[in-house]
PDB file of N, CA and C in Angstrom:
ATOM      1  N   UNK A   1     112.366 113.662  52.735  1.00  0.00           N
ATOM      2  CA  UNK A   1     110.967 113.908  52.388  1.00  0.00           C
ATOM      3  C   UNK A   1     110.894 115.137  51.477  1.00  0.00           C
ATOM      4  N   UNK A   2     110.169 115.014  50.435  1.00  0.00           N
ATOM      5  CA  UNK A   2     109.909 115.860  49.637  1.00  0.00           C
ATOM      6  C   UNK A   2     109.149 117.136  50.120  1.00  0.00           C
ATOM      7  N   UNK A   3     109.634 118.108  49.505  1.00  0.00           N
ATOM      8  CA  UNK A   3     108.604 119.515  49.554  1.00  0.00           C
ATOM      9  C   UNK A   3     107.240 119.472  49.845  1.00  0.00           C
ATOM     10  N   UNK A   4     106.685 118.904  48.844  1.00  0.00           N
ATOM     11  CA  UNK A   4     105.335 118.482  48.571  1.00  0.00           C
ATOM     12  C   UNK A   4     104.382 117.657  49.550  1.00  0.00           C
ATOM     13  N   UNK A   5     105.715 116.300  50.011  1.00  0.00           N
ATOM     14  CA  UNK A   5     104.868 115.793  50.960  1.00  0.00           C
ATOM     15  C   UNK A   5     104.729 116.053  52.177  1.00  0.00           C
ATOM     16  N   UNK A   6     106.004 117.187  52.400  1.00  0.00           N
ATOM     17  CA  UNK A   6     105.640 117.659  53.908  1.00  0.00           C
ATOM     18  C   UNK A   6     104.936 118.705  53.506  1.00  0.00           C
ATOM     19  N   UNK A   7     104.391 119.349  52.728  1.00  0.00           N
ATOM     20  CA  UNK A   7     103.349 120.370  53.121  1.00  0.00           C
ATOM     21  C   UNK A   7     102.208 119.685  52.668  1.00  0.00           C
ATOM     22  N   UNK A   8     101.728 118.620  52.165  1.00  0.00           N
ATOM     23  CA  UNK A   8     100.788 118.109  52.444  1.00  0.00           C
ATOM     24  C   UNK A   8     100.445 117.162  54.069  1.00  0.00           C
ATOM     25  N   UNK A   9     101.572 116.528  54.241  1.00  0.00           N
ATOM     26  CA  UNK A   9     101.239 116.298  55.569  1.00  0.00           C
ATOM     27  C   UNK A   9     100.965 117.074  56.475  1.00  0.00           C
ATOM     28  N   UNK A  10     101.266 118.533  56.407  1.00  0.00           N
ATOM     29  CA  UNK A  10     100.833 119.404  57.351  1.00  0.00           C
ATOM     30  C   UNK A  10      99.580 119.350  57.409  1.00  0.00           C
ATOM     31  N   UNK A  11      99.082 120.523  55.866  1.00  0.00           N
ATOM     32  CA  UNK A  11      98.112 120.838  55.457  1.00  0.00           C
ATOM     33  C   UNK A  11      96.889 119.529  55.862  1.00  0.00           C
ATOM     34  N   UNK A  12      97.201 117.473  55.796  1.00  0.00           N
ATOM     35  CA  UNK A  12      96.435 117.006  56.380  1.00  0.00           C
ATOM     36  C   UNK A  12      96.277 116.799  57.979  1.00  0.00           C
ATOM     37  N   UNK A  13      97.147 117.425  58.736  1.00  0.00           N
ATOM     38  CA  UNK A  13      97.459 117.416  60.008  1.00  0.00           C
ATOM     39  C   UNK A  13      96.200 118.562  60.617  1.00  0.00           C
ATOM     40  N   UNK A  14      96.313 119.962  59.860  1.00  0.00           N
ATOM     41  CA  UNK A  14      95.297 120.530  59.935  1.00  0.00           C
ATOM     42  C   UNK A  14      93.957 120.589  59.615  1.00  0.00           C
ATOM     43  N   UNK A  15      93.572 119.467  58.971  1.00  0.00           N
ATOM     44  CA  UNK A  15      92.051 119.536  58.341  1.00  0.00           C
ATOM     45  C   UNK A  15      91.923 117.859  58.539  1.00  0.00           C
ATOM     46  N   UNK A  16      92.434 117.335  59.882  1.00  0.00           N
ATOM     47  CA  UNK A  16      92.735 116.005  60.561  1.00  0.00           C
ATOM     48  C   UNK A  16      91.890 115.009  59.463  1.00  0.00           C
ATOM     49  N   UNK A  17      92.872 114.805  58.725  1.00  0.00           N
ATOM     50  CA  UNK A  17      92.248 114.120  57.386  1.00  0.00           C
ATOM     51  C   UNK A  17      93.792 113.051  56.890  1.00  0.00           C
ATOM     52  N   UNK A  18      94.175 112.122  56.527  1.00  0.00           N
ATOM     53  CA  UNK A  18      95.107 111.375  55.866  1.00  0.00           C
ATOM     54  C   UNK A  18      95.927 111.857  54.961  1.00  0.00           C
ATOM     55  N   UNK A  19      96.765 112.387  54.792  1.00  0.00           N
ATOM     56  CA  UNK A  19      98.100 112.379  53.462  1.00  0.00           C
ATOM     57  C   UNK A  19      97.134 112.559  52.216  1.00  0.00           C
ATOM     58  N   UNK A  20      96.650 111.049  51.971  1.00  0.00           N
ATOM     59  CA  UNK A  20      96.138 110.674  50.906  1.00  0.00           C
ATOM     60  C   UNK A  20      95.026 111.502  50.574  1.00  0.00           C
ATOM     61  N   UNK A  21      94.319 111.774  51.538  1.00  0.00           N
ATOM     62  CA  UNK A  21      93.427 112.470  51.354  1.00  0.00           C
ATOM     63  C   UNK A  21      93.475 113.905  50.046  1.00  0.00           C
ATOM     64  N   UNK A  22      94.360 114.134  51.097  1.00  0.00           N
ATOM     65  CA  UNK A  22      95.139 116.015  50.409  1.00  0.00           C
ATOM     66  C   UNK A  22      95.693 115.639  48.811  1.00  0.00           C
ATOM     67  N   UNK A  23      95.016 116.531  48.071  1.00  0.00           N
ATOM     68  CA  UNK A  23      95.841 116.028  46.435  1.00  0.00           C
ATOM     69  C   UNK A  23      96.355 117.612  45.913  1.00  0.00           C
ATOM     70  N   UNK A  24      97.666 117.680  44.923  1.00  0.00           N
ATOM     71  CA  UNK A  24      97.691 118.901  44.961  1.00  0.00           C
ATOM     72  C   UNK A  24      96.693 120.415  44.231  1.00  0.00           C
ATOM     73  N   UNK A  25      95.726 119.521  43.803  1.00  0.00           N
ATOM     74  CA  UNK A  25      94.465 120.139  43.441  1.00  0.00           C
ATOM     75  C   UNK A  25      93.634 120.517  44.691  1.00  0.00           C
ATOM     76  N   UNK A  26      93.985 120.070  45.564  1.00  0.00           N
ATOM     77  CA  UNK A  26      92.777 120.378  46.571  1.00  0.00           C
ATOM     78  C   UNK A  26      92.893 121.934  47.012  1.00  0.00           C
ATOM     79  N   UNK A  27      91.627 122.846  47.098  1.00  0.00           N
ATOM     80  CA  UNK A  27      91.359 124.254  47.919  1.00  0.00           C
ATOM     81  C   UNK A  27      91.553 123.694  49.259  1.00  0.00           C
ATOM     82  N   UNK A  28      91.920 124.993  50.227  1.00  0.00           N
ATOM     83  CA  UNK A  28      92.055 124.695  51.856  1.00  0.00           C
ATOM     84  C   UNK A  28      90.141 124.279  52.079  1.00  0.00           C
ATOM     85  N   UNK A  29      89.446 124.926  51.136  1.00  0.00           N
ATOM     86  CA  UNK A  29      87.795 124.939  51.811  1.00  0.00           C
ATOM     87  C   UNK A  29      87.583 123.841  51.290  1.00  0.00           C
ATOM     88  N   UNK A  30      87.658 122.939  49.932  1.00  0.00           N
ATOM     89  CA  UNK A  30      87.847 121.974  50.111  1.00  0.00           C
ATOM     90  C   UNK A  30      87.856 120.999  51.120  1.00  0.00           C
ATOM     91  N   UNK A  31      89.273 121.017  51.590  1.00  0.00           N
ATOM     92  CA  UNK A  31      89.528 120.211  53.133  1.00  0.00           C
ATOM     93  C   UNK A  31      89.163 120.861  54.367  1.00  0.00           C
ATOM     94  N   UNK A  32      88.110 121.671  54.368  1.00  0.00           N
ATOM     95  CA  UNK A  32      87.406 122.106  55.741  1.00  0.00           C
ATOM     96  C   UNK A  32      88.462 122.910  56.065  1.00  0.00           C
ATOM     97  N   UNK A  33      89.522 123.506  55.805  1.00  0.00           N
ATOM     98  CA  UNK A  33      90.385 124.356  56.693  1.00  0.00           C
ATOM     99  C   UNK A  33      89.998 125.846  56.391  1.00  0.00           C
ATOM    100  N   UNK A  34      89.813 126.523  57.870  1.00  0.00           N
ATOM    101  CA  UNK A  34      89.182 127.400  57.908  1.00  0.00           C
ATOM    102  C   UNK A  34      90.170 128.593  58.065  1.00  0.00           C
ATOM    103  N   UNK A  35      90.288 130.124  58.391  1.00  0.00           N
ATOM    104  CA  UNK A  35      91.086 131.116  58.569  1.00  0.00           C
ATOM    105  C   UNK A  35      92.163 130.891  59.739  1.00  0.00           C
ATOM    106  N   UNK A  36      91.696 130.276  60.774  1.00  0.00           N
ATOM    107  CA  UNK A  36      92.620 129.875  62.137  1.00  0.00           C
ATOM    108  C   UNK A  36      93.047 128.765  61.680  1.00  0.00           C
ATOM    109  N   UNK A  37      92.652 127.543  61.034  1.00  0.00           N
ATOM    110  CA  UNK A  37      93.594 126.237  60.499  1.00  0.00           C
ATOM    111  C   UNK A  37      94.314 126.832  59.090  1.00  0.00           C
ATOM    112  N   UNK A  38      93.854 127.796  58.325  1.00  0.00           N
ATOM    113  CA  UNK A  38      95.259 128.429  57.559  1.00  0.00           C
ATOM    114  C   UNK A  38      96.098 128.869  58.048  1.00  0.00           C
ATOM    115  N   UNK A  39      96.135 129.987  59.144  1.00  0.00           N
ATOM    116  CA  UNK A  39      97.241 130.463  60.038  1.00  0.00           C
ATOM    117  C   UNK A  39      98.195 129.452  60.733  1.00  0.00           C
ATOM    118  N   UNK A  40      97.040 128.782  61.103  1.00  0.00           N
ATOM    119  CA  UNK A  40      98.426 127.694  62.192  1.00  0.00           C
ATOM    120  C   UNK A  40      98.933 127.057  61.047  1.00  0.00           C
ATOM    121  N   UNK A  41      98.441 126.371  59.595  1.00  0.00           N
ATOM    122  CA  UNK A  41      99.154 125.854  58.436  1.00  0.00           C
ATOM    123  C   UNK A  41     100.458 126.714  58.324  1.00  0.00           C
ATOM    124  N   UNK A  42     100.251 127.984  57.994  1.00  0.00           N
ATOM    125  CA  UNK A  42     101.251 128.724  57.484  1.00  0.00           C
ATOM    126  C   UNK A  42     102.344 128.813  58.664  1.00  0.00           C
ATOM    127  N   UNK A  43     101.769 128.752  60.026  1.00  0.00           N
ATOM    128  CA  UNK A  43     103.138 128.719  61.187  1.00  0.00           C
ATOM    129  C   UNK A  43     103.833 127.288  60.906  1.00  0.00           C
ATOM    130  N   UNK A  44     103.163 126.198  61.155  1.00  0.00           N
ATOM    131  CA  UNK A  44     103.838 124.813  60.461  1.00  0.00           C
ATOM    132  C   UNK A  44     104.685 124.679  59.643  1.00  0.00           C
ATOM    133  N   UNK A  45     104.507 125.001  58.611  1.00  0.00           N
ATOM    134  CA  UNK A  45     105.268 125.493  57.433  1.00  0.00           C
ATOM    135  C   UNK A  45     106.100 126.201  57.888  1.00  0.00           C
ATOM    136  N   UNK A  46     106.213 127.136  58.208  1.00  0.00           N
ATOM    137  CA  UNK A  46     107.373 128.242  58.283  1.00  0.00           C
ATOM    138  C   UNK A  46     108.366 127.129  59.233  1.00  0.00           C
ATOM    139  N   UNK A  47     107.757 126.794  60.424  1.00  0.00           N
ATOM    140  CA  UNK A  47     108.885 125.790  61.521  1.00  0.00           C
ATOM    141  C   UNK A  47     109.384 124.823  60.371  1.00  0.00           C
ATOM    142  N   UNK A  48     108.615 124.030  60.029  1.00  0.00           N
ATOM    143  CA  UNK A  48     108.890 122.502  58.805  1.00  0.00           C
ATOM    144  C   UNK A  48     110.253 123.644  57.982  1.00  0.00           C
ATOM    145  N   UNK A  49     110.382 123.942  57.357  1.00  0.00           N
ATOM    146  CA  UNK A  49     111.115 124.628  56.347  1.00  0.00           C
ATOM    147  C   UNK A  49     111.922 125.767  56.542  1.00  0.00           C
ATOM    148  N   UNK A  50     111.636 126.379  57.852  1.00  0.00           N
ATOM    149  CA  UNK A  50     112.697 127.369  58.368  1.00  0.00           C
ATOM    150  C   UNK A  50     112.647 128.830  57.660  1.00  0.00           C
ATOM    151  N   UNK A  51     111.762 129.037  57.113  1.00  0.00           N
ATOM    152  CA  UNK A  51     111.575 130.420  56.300  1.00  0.00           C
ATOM    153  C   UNK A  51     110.404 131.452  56.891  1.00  0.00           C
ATOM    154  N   UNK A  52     110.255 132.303  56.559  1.00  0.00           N
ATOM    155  CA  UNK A  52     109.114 132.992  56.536  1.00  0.00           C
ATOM    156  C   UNK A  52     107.936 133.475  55.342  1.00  0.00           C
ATOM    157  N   UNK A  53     106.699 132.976  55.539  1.00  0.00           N
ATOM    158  CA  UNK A  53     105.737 133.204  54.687  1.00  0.00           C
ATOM    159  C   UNK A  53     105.546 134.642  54.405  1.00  0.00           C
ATOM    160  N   UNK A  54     105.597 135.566  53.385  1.00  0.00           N
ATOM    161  CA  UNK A  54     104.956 136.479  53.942  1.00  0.00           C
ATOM    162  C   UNK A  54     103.472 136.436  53.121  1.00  0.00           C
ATOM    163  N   UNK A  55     102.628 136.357  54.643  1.00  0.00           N
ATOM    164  CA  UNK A  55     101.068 136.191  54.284  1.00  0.00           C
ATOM    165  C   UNK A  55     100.944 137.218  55.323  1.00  0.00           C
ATOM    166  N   UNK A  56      99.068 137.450  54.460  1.00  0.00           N
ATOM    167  CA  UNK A  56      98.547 138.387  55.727  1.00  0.00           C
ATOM    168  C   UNK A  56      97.426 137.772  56.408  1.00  0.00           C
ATOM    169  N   UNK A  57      97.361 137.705  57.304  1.00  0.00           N
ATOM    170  CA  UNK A  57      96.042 136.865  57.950  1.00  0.00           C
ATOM    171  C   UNK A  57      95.132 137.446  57.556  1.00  0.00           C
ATOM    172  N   UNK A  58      95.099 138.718  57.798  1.00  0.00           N
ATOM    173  CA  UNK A  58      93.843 139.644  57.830  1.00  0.00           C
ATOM    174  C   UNK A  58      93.339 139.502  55.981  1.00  0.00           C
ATOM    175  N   UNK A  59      94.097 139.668  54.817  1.00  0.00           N
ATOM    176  CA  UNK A  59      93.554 139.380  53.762  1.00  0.00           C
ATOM    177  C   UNK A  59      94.865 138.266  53.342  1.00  0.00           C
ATOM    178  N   UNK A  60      94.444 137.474  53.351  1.00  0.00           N
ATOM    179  CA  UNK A  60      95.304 136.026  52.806  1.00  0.00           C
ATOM    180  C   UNK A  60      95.302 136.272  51.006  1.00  0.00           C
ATOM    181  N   UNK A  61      94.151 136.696  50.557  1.00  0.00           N
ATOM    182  CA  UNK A  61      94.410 136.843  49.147  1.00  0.00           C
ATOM    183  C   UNK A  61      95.278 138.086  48.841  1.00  0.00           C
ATOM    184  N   UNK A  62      96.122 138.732  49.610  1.00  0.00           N
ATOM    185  CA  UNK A  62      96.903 139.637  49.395  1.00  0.00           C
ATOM    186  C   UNK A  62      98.068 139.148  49.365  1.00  0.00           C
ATOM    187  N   UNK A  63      99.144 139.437  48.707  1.00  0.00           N
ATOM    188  CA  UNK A  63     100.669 139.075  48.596  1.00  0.00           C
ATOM    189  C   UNK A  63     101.048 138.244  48.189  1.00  0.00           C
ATOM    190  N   UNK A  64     102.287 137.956  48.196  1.00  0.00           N
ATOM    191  CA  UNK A  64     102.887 137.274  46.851  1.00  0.00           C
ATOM    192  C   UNK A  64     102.690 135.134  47.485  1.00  0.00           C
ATOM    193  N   UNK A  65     102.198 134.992  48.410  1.00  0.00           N
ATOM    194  CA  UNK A  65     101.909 133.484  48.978  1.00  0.00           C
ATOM    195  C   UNK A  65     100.286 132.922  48.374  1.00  0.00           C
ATOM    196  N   UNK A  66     100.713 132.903  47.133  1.00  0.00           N
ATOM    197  CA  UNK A  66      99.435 131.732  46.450  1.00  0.00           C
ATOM    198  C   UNK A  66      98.725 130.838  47.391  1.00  0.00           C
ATOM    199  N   UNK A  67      97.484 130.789  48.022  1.00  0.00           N
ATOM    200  CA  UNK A  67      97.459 130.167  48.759  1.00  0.00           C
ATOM    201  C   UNK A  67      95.854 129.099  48.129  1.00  0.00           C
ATOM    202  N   UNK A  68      95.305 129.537  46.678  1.00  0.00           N
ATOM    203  CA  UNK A  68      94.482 128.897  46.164  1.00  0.00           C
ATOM    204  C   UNK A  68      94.381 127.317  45.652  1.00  0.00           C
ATOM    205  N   UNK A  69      95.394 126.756  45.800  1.00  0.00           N
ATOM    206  CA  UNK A  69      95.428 125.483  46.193  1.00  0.00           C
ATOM    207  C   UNK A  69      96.551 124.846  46.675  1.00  0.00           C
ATOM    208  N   UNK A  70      96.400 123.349  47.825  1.00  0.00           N
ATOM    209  CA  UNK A  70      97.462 122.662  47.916  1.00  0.00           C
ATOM    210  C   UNK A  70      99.015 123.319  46.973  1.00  0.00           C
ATOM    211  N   UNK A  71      98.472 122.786  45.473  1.00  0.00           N
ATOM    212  CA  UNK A  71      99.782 123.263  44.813  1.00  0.00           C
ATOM    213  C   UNK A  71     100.462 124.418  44.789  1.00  0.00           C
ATOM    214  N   UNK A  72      99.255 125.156  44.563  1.00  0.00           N
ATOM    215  CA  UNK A  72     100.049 126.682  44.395  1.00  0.00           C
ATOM    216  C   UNK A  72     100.944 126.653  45.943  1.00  0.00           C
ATOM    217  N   UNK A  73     100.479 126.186  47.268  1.00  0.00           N
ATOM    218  CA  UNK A  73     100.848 126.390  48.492  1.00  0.00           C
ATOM    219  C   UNK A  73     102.422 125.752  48.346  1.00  0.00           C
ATOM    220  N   UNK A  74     102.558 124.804  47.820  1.00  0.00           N
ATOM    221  CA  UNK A  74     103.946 123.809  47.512  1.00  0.00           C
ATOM    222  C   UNK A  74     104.603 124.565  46.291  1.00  0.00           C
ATOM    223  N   UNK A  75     104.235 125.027  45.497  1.00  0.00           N
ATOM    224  CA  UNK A  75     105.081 125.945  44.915  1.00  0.00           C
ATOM    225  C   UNK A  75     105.594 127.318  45.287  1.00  0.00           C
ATOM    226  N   UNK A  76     104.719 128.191  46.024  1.00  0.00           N
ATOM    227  CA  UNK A  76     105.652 129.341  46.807  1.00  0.00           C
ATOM    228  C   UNK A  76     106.169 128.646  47.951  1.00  0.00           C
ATOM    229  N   UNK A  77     106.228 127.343  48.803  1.00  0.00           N
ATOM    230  CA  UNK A  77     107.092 127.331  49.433  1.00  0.00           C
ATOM    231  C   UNK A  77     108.357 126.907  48.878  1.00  0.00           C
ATOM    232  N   UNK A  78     108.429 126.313  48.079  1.00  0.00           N
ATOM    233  CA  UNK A  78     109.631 125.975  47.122  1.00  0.00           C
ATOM    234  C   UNK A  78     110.288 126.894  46.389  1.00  0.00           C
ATOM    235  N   UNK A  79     109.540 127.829  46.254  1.00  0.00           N
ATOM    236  CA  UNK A  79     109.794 129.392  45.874  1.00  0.00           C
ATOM    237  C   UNK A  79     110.969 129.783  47.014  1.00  0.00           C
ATOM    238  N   UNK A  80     110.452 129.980  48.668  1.00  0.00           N
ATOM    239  CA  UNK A  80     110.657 130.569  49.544  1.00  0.00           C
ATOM    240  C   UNK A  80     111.776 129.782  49.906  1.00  0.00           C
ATOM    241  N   UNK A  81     112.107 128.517  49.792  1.00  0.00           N
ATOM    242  CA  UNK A  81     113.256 127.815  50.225  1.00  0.00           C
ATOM    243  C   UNK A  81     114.130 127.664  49.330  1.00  0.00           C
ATOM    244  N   UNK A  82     114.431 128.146  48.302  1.00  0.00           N
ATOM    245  CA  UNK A  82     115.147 128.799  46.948  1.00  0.00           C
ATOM    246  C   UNK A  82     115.924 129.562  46.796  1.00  0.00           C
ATOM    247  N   UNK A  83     114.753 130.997  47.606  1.00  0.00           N
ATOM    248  CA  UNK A  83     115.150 132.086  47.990  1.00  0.00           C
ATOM    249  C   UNK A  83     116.268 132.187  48.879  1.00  0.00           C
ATOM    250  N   UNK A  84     116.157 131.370  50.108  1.00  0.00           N
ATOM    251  CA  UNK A  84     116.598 131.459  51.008  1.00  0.00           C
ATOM    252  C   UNK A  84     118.115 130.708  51.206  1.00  0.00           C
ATOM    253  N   UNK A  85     118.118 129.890  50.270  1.00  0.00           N
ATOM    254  CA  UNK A  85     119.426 129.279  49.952  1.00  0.00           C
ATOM    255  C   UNK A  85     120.284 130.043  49.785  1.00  0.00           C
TER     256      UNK A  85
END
């Protein structure tokens, strides 16, 4: 499974919505996901892929984890599993 589609399957796991649904244009507010369904997203992710995000809950628009759309979200994790290789 691709990068992409497991963090979209998350990301629709959390905003209990279909795969299909999630496009990589989509905002989290977009898909109804709120500050506690970003957090548990970003724990998902980290288990799915074995890395660590570094996000801040408290200001999410801080640090280097793009989190302004689906895509940007699939590109720093692909970033982060890169890294980590």
């Amino acid at each position: 499974m691709s990068t992409a589609s497991q963090v979209i399957e998350i990301i629709a796991q959390q905003a209990l919505l279909e795969p299909s649904d999630v496009t990589e244009g989509s905002t989290l507010e977009d898909l109804g996901i709120d500050s506690l369904g970003l957090v548990e997203s970003i724990f998902a992710i980290e288990e799915a892929f074995d890395i660590t995000v570094p996000f801040n809950a408290n200001d999410p628009t801080e640090g280097d984890f793009d989190i302004s759309t689906v895509g940007s979200i699939i590109m720093a994790v692909d970033a982060l599993v890169k890294d980590q290789a």
